[in-house]
C-alpha atoms as a PDB file:
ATOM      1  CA  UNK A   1     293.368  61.478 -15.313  1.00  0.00           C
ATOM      2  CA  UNK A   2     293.959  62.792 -18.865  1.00  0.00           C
ATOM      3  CA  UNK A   3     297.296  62.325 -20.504  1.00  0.00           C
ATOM      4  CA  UNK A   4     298.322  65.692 -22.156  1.00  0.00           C
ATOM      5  CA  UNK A   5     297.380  66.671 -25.695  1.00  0.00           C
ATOM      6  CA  UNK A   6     297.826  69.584 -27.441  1.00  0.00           C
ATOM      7  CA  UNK A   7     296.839  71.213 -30.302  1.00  0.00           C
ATOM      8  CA  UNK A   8     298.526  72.621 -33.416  1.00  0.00           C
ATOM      9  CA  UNK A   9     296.397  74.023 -37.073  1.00  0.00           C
ATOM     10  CA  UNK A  10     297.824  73.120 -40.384  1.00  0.00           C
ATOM     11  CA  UNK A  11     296.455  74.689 -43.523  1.00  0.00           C
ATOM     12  CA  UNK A  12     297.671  73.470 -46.561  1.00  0.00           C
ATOM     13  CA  UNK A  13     295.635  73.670 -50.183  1.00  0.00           C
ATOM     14  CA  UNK A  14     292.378  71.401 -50.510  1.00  0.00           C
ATOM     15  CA  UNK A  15     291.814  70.221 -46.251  1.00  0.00           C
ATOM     16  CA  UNK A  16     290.408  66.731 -47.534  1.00  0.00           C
ATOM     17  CA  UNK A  17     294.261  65.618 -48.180  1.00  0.00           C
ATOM     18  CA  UNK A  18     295.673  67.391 -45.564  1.00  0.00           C
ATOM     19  CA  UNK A  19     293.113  65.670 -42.798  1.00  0.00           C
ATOM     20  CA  UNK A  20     293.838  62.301 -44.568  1.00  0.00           C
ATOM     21  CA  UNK A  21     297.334  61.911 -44.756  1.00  0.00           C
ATOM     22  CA  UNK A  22     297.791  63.892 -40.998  1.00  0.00           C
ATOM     23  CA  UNK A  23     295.161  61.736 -39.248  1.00  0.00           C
ATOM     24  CA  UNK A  24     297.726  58.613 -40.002  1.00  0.00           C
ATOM     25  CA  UNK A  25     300.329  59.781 -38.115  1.00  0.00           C
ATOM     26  CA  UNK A  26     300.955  57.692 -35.036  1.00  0.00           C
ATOM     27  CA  UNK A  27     300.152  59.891 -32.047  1.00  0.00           C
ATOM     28  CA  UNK A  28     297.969  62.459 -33.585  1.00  0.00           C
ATOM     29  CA  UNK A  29     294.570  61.709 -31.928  1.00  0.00           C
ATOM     30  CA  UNK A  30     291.893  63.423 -33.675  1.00  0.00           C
ATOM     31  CA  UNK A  31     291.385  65.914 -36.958  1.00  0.00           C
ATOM     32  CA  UNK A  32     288.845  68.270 -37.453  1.00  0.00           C
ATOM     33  CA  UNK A  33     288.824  70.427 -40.968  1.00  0.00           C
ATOM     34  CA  UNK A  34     287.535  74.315 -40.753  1.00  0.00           C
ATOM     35  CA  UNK A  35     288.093  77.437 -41.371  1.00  0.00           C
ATOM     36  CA  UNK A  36     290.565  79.489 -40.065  1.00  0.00           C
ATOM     37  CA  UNK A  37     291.809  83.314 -39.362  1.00  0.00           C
ATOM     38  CA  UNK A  38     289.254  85.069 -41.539  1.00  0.00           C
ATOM     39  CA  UNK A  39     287.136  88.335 -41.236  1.00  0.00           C
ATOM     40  CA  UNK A  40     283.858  86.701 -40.958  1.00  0.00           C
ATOM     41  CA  UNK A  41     282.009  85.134 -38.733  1.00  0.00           C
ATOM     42  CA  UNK A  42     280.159  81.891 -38.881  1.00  0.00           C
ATOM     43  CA  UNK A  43     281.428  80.925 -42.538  1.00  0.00           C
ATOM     44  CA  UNK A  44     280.784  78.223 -45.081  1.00  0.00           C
ATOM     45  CA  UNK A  45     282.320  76.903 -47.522  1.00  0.00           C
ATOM     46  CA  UNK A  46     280.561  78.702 -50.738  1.00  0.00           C
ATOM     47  CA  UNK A  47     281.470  82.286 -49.194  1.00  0.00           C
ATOM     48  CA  UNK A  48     285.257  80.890 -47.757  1.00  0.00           C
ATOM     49  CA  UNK A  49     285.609  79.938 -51.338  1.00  0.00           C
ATOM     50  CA  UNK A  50     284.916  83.710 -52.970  1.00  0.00           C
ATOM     51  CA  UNK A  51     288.268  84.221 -51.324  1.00  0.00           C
ATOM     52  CA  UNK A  52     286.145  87.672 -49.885  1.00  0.00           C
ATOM     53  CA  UNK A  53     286.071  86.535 -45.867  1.00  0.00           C
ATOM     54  CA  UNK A  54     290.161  85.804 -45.812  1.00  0.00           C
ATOM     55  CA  UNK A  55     289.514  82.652 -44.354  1.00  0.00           C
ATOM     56  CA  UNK A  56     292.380  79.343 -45.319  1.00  0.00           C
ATOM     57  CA  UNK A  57     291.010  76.021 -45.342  1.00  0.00           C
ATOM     58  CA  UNK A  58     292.524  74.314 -42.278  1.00  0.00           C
ATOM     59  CA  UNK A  59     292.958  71.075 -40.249  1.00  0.00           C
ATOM     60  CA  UNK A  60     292.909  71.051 -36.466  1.00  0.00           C
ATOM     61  CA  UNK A  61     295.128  68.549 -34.757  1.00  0.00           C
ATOM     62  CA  UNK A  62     294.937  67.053 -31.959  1.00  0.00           C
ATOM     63  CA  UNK A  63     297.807  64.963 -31.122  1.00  0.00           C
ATOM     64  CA  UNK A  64     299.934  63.368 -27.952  1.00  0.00           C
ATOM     65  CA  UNK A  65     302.863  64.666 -27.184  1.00  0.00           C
ATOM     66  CA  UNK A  66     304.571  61.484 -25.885  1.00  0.00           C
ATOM     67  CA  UNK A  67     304.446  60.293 -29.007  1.00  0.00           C
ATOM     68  CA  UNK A  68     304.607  62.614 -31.749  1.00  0.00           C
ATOM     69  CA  UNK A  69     306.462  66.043 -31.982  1.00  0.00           C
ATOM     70  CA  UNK A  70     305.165  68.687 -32.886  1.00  0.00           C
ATOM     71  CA  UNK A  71     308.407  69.022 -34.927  1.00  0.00           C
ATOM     72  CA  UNK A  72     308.173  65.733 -36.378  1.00  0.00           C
ATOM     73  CA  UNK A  73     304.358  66.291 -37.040  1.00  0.00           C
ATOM     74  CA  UNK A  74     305.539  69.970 -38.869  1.00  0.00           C
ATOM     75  CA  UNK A  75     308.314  67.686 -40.948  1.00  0.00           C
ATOM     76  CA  UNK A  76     305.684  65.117 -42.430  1.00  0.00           C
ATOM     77  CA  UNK A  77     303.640  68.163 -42.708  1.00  0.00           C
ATOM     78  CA  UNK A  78     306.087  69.664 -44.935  1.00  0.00           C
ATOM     79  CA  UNK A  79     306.275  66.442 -46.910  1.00  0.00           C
ATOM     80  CA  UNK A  80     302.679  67.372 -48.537  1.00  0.00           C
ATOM     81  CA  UNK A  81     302.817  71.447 -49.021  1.00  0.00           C
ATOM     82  CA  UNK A  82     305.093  73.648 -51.573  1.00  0.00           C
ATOM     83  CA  UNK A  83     306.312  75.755 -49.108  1.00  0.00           C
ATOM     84  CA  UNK A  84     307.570  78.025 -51.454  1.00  0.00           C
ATOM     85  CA  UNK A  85     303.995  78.648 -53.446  1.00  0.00           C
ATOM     86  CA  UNK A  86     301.874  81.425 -52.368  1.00  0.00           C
ATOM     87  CA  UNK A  87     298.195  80.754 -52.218  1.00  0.00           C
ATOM     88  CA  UNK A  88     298.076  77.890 -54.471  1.00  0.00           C
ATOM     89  CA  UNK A  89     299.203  74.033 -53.669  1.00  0.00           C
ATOM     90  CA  UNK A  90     298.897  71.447 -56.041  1.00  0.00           C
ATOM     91  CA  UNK A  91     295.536  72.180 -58.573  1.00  0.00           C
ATOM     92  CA  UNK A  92     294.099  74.412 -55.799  1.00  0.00           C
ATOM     93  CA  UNK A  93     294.049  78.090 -56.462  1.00  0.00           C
ATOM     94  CA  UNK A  94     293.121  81.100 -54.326  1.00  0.00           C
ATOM     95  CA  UNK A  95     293.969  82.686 -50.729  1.00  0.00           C
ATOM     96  CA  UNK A  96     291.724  79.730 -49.053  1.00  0.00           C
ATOM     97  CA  UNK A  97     294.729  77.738 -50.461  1.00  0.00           C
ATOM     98  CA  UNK A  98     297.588  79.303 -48.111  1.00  0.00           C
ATOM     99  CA  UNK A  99     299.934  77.174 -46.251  1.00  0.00           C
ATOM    100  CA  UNK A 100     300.251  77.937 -42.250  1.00  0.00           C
ATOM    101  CA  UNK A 101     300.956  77.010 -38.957  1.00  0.00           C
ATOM    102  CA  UNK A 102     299.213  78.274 -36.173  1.00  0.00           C
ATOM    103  CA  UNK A 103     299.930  77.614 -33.058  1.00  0.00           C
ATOM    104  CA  UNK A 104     297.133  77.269 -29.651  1.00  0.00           C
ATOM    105  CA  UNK A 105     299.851  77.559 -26.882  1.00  0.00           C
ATOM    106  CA  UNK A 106     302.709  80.325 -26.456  1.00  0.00           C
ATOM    107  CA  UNK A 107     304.940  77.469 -25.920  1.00  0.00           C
ATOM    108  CA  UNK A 108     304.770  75.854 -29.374  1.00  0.00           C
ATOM    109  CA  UNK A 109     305.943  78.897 -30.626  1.00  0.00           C
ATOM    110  CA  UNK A 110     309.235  78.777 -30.502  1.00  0.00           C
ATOM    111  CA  UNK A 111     309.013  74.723 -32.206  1.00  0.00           C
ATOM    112  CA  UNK A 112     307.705  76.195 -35.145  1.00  0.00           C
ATOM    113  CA  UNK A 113     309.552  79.472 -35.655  1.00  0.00           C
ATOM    114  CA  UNK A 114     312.986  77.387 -34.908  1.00  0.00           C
ATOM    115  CA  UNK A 115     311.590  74.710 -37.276  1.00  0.00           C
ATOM    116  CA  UNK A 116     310.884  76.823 -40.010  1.00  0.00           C
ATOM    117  CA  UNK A 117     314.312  79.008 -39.434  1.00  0.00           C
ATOM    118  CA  UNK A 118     315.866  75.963 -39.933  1.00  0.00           C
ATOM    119  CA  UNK A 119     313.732  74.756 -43.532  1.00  0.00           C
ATOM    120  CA  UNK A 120     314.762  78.244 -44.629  1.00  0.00           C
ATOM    121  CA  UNK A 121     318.044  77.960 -43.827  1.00  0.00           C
ATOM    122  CA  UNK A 122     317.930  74.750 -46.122  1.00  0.00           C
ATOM    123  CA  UNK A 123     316.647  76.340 -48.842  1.00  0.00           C
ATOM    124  CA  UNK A 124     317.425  78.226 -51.795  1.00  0.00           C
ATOM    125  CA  UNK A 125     313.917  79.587 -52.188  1.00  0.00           C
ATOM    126  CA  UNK A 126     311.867  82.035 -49.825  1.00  0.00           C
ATOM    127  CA  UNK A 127     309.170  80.376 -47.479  1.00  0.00           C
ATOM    128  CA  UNK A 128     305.733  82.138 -47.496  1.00  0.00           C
ATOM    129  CA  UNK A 129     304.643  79.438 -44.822  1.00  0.00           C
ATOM    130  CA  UNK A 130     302.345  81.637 -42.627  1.00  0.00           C
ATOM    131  CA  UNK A 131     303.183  81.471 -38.800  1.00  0.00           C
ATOM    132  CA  UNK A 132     301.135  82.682 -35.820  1.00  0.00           C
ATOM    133  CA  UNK A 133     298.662  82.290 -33.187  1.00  0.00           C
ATOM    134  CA  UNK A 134     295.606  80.873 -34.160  1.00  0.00           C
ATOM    135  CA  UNK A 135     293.272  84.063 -33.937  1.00  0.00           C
ATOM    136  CA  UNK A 136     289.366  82.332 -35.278  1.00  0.00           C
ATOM    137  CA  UNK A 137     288.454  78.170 -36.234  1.00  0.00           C
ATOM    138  CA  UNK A 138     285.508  77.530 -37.390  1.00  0.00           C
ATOM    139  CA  UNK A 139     284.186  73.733 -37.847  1.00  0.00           C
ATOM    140  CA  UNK A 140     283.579  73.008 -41.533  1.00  0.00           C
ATOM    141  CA  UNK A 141     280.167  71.406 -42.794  1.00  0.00           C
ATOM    142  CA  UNK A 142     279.824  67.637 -41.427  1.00  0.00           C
ATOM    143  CA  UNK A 143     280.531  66.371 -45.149  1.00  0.00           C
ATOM    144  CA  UNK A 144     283.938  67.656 -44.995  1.00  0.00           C
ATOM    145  CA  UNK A 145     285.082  65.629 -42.496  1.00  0.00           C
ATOM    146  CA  UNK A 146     287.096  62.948 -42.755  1.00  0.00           C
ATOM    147  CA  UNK A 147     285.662  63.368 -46.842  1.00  0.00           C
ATOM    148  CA  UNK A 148     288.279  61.034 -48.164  1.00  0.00           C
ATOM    149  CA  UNK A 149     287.300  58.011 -45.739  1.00  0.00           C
ATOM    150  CA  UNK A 150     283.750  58.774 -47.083  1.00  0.00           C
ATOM    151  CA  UNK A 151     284.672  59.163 -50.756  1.00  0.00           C
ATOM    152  CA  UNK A 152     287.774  57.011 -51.196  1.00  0.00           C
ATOM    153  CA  UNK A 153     287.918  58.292 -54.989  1.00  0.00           C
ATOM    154  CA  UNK A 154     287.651  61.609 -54.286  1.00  0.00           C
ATOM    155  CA  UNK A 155     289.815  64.849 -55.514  1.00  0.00           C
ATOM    156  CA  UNK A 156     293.197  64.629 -53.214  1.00  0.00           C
ATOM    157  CA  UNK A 157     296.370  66.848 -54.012  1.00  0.00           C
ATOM    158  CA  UNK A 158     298.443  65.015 -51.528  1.00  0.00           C
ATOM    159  CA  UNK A 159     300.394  61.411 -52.181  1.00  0.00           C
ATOM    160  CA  UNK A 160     298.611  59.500 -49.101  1.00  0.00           C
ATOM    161  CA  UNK A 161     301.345  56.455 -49.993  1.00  0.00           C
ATOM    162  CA  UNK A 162     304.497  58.401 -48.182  1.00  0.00           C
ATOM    163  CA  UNK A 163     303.568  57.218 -44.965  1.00  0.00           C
ATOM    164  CA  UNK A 164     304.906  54.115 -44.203  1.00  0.00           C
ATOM    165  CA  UNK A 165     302.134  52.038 -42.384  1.00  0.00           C
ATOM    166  CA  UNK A 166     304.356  48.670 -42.574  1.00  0.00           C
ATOM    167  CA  UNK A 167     303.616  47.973 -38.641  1.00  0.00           C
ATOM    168  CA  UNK A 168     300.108  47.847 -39.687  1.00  0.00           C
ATOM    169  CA  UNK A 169     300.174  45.319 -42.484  1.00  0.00           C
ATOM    170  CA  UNK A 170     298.399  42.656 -40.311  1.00  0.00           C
ATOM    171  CA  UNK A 171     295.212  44.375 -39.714  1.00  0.00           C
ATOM    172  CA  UNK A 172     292.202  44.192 -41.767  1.00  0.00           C
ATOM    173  CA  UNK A 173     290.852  47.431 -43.501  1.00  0.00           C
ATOM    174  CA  UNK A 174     288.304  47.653 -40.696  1.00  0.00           C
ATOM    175  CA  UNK A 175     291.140  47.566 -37.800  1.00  0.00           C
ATOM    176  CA  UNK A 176     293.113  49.993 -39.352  1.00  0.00           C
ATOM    177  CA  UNK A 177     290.302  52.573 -39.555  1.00  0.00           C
ATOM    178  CA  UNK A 178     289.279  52.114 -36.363  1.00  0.00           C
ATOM    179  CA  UNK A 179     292.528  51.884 -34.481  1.00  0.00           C
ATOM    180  CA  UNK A 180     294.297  53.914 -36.756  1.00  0.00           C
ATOM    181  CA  UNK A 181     291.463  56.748 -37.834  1.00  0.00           C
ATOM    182  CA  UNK A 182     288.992  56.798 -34.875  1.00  0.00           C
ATOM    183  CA  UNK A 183     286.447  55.157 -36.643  1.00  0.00           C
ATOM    184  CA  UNK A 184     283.320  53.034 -35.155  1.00  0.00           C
ATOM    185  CA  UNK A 185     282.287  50.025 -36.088  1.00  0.00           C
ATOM    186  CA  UNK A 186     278.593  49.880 -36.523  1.00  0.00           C
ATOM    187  CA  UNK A 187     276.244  48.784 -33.440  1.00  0.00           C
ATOM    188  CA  UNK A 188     275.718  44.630 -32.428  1.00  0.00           C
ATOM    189  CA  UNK A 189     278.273  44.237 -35.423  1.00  0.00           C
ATOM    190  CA  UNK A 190     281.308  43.781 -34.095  1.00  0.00           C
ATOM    191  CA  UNK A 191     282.582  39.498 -33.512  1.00  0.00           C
ATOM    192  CA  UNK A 192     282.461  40.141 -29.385  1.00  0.00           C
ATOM    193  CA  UNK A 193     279.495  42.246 -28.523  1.00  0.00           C
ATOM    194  CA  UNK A 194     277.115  38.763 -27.788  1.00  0.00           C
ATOM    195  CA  UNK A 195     280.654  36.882 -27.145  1.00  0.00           C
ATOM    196  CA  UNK A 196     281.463  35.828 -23.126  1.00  0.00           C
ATOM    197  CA  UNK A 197     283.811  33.011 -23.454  1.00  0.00           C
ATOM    198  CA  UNK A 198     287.202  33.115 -21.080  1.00  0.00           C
ATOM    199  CA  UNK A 199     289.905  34.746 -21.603  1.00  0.00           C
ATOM    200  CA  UNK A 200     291.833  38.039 -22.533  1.00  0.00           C
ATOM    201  CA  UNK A 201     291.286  40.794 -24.717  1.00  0.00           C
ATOM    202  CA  UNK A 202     294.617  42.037 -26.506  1.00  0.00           C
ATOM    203  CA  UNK A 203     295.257  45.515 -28.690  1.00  0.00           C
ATOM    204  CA  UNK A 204     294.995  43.692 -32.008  1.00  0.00           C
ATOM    205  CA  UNK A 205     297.999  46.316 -33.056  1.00  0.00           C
ATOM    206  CA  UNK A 206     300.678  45.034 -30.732  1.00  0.00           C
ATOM    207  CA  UNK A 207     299.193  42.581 -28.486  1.00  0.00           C
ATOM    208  CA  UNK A 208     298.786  45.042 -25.566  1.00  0.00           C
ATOM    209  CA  UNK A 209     296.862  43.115 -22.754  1.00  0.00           C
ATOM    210  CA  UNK A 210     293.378  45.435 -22.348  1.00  0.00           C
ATOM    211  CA  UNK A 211     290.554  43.595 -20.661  1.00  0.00           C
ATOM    212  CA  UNK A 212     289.485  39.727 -19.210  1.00  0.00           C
ATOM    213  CA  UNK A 213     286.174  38.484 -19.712  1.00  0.00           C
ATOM    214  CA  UNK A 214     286.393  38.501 -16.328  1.00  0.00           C
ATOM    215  CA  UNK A 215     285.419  42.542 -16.697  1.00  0.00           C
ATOM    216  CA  UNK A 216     283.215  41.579 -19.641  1.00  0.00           C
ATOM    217  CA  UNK A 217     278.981  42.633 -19.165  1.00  0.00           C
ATOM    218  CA  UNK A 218     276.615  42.325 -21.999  1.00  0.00           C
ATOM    219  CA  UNK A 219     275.653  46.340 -21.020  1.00  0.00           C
ATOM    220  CA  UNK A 220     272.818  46.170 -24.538  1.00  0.00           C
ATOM    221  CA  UNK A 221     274.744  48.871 -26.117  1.00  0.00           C
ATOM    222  CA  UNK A 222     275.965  47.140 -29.149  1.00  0.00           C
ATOM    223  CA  UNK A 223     279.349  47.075 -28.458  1.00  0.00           C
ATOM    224  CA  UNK A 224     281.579  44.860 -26.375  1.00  0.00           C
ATOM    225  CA  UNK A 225     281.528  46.782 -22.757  1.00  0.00           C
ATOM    226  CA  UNK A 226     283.820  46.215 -19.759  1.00  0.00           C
ATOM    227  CA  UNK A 227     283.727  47.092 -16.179  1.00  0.00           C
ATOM    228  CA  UNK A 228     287.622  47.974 -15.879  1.00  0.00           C
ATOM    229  CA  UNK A 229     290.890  47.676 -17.710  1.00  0.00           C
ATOM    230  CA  UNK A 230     293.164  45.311 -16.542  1.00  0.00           C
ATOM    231  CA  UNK A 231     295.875  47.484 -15.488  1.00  0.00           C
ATOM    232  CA  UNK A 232     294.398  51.287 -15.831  1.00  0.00           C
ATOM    233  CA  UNK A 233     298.016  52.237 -16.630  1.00  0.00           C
ATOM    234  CA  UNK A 234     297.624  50.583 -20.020  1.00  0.00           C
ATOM    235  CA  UNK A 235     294.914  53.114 -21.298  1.00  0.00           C
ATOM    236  CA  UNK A 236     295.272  56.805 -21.786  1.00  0.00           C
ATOM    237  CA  UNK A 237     292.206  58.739 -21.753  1.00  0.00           C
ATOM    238  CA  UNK A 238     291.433  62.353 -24.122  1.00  0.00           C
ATOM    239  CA  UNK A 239     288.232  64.799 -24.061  1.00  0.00           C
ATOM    240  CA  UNK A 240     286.927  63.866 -27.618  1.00  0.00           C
ATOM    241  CA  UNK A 241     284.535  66.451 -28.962  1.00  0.00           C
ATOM    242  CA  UNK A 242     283.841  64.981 -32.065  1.00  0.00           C
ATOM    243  CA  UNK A 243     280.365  64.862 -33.480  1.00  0.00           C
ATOM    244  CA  UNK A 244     279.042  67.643 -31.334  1.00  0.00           C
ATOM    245  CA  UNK A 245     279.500  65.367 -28.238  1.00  0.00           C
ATOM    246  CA  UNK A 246     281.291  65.797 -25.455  1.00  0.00           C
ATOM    247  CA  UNK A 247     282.910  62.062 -24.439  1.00  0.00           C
ATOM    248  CA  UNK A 248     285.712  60.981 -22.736  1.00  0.00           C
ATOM    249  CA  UNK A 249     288.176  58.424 -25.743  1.00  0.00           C
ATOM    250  CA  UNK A 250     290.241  55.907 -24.644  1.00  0.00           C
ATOM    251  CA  UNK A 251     293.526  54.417 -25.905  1.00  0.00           C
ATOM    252  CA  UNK A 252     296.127  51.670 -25.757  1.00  0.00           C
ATOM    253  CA  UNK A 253     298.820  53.693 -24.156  1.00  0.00           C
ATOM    254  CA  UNK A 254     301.944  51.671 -25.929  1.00  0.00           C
ATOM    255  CA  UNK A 255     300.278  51.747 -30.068  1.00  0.00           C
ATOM    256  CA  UNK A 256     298.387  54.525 -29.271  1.00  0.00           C
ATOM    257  CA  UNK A 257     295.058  52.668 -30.759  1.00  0.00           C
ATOM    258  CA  UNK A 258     291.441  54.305 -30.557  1.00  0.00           C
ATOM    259  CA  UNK A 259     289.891  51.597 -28.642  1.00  0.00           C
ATOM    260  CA  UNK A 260     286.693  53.456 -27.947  1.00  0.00           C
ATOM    261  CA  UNK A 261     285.162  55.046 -25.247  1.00  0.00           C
ATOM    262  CA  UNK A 262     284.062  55.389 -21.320  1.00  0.00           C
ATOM    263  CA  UNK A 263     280.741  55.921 -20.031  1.00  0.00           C
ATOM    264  CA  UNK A 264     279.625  55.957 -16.479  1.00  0.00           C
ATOM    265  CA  UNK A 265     276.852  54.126 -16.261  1.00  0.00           C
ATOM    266  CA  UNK A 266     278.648  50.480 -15.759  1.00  0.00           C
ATOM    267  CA  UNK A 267     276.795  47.843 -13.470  1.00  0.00           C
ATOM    268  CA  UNK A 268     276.946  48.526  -9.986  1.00  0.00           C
ATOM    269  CA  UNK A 269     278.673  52.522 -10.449  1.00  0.00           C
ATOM    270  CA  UNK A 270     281.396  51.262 -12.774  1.00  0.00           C
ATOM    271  CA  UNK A 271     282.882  52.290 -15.168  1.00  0.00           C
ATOM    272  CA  UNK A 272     281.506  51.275 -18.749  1.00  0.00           C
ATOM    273  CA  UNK A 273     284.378  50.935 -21.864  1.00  0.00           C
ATOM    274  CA  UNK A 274     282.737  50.846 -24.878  1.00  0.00           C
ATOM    275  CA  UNK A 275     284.660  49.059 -26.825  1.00  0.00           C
ATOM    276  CA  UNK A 276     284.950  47.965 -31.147  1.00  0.00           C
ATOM    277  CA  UNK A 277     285.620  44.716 -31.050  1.00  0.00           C
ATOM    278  CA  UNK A 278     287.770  45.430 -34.367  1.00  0.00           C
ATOM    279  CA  UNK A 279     290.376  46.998 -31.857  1.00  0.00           C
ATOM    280  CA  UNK A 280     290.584  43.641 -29.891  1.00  0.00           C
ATOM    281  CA  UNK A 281     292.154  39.739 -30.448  1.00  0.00           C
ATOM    282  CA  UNK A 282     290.548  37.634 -27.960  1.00  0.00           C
ATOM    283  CA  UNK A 283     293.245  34.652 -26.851  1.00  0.00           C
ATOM    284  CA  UNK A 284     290.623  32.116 -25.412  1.00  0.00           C
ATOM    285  CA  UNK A 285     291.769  30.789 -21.636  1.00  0.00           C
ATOM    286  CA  UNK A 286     293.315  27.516 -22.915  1.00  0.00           C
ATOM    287  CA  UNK A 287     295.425  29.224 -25.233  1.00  0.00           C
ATOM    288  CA  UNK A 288     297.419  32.015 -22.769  1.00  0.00           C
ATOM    289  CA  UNK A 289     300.240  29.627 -22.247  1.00  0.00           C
ATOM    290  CA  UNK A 290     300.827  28.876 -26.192  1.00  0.00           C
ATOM    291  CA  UNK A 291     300.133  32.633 -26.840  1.00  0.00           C
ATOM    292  CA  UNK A 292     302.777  33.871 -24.326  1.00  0.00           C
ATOM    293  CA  UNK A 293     300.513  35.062 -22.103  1.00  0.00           C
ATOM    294  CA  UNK A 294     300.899  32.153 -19.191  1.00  0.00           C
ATOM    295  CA  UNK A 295     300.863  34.715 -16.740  1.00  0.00           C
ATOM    296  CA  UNK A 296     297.378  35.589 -16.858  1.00  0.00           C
ATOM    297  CA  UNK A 297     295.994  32.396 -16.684  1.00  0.00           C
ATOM    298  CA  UNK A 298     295.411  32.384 -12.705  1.00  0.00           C
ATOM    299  CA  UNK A 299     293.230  35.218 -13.189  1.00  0.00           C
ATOM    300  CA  UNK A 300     290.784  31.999 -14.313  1.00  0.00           C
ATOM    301  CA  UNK A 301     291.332  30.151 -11.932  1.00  0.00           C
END
């Protein structure tokens, strides 16, 4: 069963920052930059940026509920727009430039006209935030998304340091992109796709219990694979449409990591997780007990 997920579209100046610093947020699943609300269909990004076919640059977000807001996602939002600038934020000139929120369902409505009643009421300035239903998306070009995880030196009118990613000090630059940013690791790279010694796999976030080698099949993929979960309540699935596929993602329900993905082609009509091994710490069988994790030792035995 899916968890729920909704969606809410940010636009916000130059979409490369905006994606970047919203696709950190804890609980916001996937991003997706485009083009939204215009008079044209089908645009690009040379005619969006004549300012002629009305359309703003925009980020789609998909996020989880049970754990973000979409209030709190609106107030870090807020933390990287001038709400008070009209078609222009930071360097970035022109009506593809406007700040708004648009919502997908009725029911976020009322979030975001409360939310920004209450910014206005805070300020000494008028708001020109635009707010409505989201009335036309379109997908920008492939090399706009996620351009700043491409191009790490490239033009950015947002301060990506004011989120504070403390909890995920420990990981290496790898983990955090891929638990953290829904990247993949490449194919028959990762430490445990050829790896079938005993024990557990853990979230490498928070030490979440996911799989056992137990569950553990060398499947030729490229990526660690597993039959099962140990405990399906411990993932959370989402539709992920990224890439012009249609898949189904999963997640460590308590950090909210991109683990990887399902298939159903598993040995014997199971289930298959594809998993990046950069989303996993393996505790080998005779370490459970000095790991804290006696309890899953007479799976072993």
């Amino acid at each position: 069963m899916y968890k729920s997920q909704q969606v809410i579209y940010l636009s916000g100046g130059c979409f490369w920052g905006v994606e970047a610093y919203i696709s950190r947020l804890k609980g916001v699943n996937q991003t997706e930059v485009g083009y939204a609300n215009g008079k044209t269909h089908d645009p690009t990004y040379e005619s969006v940026c004549t300012g002629k076919t009305g359309h703003s640059e925009c980020v789609k977000v998909t996020y989880n509920p049970e754990i973000i807001s979409l209030e709190e996602i609106l107030e870090e939002y807020f933390k990287i727009i001038d709400p008070y600038s009209m078609n222009k934020q930071g360097n970035d000139v022109g009506t593809q430039y406007k700040t708004g929120i648009y919502w997908q369902e009725p029911s976020q409505r009322s979030t975001v006209v409360k939310f920004l009643n209450r910014k206005q009421k805070e300020a000494n300035k008028k708001i020109v935030v635009e707010a409505h239903e989201i009335f036309g998306f379109y997908s920008a070009e492939e090399y706009h998304q996620k351009y700043l995880e491409k191009n790490p030196q490239g033009y950015c009118h947002v301060d990506l340091n004011q989120i504070n990613d403390e909890e995920f000090d420990h990981l290496t630059t790898q983990e955090y992109q891929i638990t953290q940013l829904a990247l993949t690791e490449p194919p028959f790279s990762g430490k445990y796709d050829n790896f079938f010694e005993e024990g557990i796999y853990v979230d490498v976030v928070n030490g979440e219990v996911l799989f056992t080698s137990k569950d553990k099949f060398d499947s030729g993929c490229g990526w660690p694979a597993f039959s099962k979960p140990v405990n399906d309540d411990e993932i959370i699935k989402h539709r992920d449409f990224s890439y012009g596929m249609v898949r189904t993602e999963v997640r460590s329900k308590i950090s909210n990591s991109h683990l990887g993905h399902e298939f159903n082609d598993g040995p014997n009509g199971s289930k298959r997780y594809c998993i990046n091994s950069a989303a996993l710490r393996f505790i080998p069988k005779k370490d459970l007990k000095k790991e804290g994790y006696e309890e899953y030792a007479n799976l072993f035995d």
